[in-house]
C-alpha atoms as a PDB file:
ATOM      1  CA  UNK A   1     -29.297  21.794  39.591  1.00  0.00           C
ATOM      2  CA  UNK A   2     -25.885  23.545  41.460  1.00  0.00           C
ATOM      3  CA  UNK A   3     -23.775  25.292  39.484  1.00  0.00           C
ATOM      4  CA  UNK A   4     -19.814  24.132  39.614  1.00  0.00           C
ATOM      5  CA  UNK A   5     -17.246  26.187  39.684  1.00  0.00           C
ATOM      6  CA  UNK A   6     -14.825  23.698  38.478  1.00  0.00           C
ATOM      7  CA  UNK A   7     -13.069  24.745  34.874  1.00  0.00           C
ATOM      8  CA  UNK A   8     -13.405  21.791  32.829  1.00  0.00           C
ATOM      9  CA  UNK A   9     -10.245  20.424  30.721  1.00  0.00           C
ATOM     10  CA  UNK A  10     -10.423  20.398  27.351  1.00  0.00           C
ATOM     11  CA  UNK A  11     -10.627  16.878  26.113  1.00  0.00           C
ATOM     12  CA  UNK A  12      -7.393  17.017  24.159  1.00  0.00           C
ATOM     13  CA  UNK A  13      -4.226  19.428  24.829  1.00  0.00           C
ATOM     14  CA  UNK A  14      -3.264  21.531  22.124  1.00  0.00           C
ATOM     15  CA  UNK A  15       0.243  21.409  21.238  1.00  0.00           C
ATOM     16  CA  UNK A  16       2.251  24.519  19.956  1.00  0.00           C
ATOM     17  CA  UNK A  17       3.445  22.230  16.630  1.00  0.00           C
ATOM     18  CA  UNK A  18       1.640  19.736  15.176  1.00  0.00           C
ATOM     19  CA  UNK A  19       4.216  16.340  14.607  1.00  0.00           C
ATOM     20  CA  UNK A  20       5.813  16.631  11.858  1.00  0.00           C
ATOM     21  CA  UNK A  21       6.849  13.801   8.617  1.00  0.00           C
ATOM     22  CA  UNK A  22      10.836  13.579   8.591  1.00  0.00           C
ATOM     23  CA  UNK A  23      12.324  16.421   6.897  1.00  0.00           C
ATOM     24  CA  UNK A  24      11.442  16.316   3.128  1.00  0.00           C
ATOM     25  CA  UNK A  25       9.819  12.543   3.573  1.00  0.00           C
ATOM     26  CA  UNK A  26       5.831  12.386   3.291  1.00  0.00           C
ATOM     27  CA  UNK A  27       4.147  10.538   6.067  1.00  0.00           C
ATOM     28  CA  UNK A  28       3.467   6.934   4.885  1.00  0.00           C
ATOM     29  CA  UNK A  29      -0.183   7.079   3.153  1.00  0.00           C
ATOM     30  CA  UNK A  30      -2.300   3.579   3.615  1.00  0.00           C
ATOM     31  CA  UNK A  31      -5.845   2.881   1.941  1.00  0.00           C
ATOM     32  CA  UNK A  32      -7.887  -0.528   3.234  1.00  0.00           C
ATOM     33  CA  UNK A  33      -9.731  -1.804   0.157  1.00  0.00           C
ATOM     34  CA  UNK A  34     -12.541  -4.187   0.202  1.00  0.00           C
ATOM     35  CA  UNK A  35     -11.754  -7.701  -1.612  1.00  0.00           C
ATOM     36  CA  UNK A  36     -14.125  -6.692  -4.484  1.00  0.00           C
ATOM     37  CA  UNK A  37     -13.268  -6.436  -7.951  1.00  0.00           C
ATOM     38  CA  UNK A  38     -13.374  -3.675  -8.114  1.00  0.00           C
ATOM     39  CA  UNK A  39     -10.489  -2.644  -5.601  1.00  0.00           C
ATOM     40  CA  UNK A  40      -7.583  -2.825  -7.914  1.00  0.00           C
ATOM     41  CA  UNK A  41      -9.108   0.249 -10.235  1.00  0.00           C
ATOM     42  CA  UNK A  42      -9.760   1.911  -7.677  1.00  0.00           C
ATOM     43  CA  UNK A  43      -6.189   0.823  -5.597  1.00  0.00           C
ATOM     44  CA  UNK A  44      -4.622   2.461  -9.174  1.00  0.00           C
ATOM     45  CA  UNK A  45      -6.484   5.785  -9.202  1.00  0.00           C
ATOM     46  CA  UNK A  46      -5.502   6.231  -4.960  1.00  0.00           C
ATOM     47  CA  UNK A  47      -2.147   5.589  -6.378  1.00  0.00           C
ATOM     48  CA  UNK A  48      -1.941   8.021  -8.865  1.00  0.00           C
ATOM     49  CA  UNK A  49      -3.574  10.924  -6.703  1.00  0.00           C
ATOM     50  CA  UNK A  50      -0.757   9.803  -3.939  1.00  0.00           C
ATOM     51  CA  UNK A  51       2.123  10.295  -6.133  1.00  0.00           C
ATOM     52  CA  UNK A  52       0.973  13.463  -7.822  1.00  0.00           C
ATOM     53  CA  UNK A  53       0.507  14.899  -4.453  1.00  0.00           C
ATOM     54  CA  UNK A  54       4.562  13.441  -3.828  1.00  0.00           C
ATOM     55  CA  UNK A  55       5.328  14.822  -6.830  1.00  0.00           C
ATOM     56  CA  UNK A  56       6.485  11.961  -8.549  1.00  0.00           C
ATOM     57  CA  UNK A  57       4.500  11.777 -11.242  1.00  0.00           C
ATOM     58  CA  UNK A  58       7.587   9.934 -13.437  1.00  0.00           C
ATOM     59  CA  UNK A  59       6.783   7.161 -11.133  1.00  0.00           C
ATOM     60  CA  UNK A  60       3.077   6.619 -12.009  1.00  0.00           C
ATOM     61  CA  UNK A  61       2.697   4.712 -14.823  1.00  0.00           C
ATOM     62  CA  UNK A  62       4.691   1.947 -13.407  1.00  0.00           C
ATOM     63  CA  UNK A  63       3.238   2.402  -9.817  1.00  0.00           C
ATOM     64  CA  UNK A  64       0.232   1.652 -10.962  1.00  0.00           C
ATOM     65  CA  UNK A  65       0.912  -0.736 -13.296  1.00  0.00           C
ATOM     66  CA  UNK A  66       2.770  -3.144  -9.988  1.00  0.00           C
ATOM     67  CA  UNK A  67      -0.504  -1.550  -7.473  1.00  0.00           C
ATOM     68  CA  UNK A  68      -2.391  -3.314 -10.254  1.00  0.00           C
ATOM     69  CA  UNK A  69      -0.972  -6.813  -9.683  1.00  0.00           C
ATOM     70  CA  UNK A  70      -0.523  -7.009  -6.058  1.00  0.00           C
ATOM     71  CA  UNK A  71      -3.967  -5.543  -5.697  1.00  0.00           C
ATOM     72  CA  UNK A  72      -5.559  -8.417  -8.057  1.00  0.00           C
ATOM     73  CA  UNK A  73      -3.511 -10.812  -6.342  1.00  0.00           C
ATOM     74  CA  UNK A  74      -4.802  -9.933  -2.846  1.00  0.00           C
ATOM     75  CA  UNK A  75      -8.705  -9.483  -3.498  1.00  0.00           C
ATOM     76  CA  UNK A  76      -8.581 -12.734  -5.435  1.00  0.00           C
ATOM     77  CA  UNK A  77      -6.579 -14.159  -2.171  1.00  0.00           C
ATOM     78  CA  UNK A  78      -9.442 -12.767  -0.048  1.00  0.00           C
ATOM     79  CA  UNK A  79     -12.058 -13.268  -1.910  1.00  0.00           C
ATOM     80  CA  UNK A  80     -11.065 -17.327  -1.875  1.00  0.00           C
ATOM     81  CA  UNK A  81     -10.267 -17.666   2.285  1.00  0.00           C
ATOM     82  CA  UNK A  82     -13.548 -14.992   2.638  1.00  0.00           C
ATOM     83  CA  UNK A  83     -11.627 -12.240   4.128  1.00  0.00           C
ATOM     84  CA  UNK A  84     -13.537  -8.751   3.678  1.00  0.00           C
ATOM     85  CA  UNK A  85     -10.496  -6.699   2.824  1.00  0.00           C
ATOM     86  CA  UNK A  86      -6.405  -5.639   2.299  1.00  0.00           C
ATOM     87  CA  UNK A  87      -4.746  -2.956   3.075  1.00  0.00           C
ATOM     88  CA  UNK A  88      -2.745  -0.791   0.458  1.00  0.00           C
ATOM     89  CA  UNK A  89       0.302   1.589   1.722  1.00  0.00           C
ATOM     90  CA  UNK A  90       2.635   3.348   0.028  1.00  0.00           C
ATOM     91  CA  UNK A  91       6.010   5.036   1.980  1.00  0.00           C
ATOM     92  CA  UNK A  92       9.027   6.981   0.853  1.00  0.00           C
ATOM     93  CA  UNK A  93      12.046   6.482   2.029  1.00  0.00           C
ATOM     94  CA  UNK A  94      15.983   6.882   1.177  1.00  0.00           C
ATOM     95  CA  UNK A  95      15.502   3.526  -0.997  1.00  0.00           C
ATOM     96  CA  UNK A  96      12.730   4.851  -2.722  1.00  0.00           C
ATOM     97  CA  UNK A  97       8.809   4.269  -3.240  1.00  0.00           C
ATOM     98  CA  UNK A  98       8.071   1.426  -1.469  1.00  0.00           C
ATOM     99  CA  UNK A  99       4.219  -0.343  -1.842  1.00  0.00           C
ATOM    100  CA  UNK A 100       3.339  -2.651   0.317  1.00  0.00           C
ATOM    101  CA  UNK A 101       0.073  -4.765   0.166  1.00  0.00           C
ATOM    102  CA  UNK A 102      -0.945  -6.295   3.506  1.00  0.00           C
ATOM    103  CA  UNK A 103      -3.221  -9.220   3.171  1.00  0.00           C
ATOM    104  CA  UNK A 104      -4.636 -11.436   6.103  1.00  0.00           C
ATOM    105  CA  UNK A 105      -4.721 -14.615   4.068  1.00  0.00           C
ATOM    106  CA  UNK A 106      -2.815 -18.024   4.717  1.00  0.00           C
ATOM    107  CA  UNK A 107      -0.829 -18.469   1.719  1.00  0.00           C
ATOM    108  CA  UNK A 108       2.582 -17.643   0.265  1.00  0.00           C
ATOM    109  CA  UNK A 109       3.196 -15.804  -3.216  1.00  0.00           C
ATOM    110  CA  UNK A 110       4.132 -18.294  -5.627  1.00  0.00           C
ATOM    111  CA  UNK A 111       6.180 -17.161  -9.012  1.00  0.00           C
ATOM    112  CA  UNK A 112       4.451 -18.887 -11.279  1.00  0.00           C
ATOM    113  CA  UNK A 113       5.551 -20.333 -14.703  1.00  0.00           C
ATOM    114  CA  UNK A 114       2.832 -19.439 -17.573  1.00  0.00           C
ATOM    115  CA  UNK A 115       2.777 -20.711 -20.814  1.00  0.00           C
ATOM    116  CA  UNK A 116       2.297 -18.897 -23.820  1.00  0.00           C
ATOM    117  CA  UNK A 117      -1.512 -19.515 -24.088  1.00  0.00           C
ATOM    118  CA  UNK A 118      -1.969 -18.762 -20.124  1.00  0.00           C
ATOM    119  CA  UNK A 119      -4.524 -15.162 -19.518  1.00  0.00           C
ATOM    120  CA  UNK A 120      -2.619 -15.066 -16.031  1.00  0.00           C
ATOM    121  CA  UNK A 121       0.104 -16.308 -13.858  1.00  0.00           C
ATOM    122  CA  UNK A 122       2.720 -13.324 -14.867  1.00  0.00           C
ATOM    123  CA  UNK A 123       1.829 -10.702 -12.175  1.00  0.00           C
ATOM    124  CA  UNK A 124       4.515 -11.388  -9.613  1.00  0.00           C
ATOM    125  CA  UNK A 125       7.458 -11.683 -12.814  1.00  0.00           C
ATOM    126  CA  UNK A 126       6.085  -8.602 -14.063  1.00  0.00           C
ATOM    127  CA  UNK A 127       6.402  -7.316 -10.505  1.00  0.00           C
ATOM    128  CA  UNK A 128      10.152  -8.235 -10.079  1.00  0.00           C
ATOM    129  CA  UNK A 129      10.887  -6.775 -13.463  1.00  0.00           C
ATOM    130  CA  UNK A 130       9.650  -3.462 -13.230  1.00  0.00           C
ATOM    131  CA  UNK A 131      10.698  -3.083  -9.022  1.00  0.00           C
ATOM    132  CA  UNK A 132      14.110  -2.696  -7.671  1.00  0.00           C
ATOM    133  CA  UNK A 133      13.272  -4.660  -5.048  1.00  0.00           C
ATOM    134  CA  UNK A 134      10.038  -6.869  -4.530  1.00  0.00           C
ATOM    135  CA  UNK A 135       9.492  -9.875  -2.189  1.00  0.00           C
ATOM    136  CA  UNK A 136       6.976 -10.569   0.746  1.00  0.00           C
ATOM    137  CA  UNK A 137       7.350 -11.598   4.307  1.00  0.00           C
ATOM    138  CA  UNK A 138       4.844 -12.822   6.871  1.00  0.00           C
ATOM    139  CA  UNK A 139       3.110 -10.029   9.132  1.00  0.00           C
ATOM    140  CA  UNK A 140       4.893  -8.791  12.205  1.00  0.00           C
ATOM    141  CA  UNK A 141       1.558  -7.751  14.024  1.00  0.00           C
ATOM    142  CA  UNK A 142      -0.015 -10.804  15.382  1.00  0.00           C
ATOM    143  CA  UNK A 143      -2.615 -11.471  12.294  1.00  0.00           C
ATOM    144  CA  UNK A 144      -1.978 -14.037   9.591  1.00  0.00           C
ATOM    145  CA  UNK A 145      -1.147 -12.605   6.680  1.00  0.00           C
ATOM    146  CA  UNK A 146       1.360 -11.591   4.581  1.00  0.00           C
ATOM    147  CA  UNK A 147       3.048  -8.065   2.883  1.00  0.00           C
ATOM    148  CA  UNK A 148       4.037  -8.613  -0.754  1.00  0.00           C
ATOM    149  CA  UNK A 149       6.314  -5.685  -1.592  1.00  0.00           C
ATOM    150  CA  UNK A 150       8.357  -3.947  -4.200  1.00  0.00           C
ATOM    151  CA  UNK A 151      10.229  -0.808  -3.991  1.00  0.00           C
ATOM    152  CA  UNK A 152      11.034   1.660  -6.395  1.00  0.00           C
ATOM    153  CA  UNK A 153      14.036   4.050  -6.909  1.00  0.00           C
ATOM    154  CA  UNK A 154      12.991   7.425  -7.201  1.00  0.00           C
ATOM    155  CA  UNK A 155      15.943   8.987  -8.684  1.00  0.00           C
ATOM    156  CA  UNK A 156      14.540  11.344 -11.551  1.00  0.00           C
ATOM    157  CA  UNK A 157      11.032  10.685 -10.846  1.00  0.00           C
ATOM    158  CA  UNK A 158       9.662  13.840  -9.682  1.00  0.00           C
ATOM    159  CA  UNK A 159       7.978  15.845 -11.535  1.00  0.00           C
END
């Protein structure tokens, strides 16, 4: 076989600087989870590393507490249309921690009103109470689907 004398390329050009997150803003950090139960334990524990590594560990308890919710609520949304999985992403921003849950299921999020005696039905109240912010709207890439959201202020939450 002839030799070449042709210098090959690298397959990628190396760049001085890596990109770099916003000044003092992590990059947003997303997990895909597969609609099985056990997702939202393990949608929790992601959470927790995240904001430990963010350094906002005064936020975890009730992170994880809203991950929780939206997490059950989108396997059991999955799980019922047959969808293998939902995506989980948390960002920080100036308006604080914002999680988003991306599901690829038809329905809305209902608010729904439990009685007394009801084991579920409260997730989405709970949600609202404990967010500064929480709502949903439809997915802007295409899919069907939905994000459910709620945000966070961070203001004295770092540890």
């Amino acid at each position: 076989m002839p030799a070449t004398a042709t210098p090959r390329r690298p397959a990628m050009r190396r760049h001085p600087q890596p990109p770099q997150p916003p000044p003092g803003q992590p990059p947003p950090a997303s997990l895909a989870l597969g609609a099985v139960p056990t997702a939202p334990a393990c949608a929790r524990a992601w959470t927790r590393a995240i904001l430990a590594e963010w350094r906002l560990a005064g936020l975890e308890d009730v992170s994880e507490l809203i991950v929780s919710e939206l997490a059950s609520n989108a396997m059991a949304a999955c799980r019922r249309e047959g969808m293998p999985c939902f995506w989980l992403t948390l960002t920080l921003g100036s308006d604080g921690l914002a999680i988003l849950v991306r599901d690829f299921c038809a329905g809305i999020p209902r608010v729904r009103e439990a009685a007394w005696e009801d084991e579920d039905g409260r997730g989405l109240q709970l949600v609202a109470a404990m967010s500064g912010q929480s709502g949903w709207y439809p997915a802007r890439d295409g899919l069907p689907g939905k994000v459910v959201y709620a945000v966070l202020p961070t203001s004295g939450a770092a540890s």
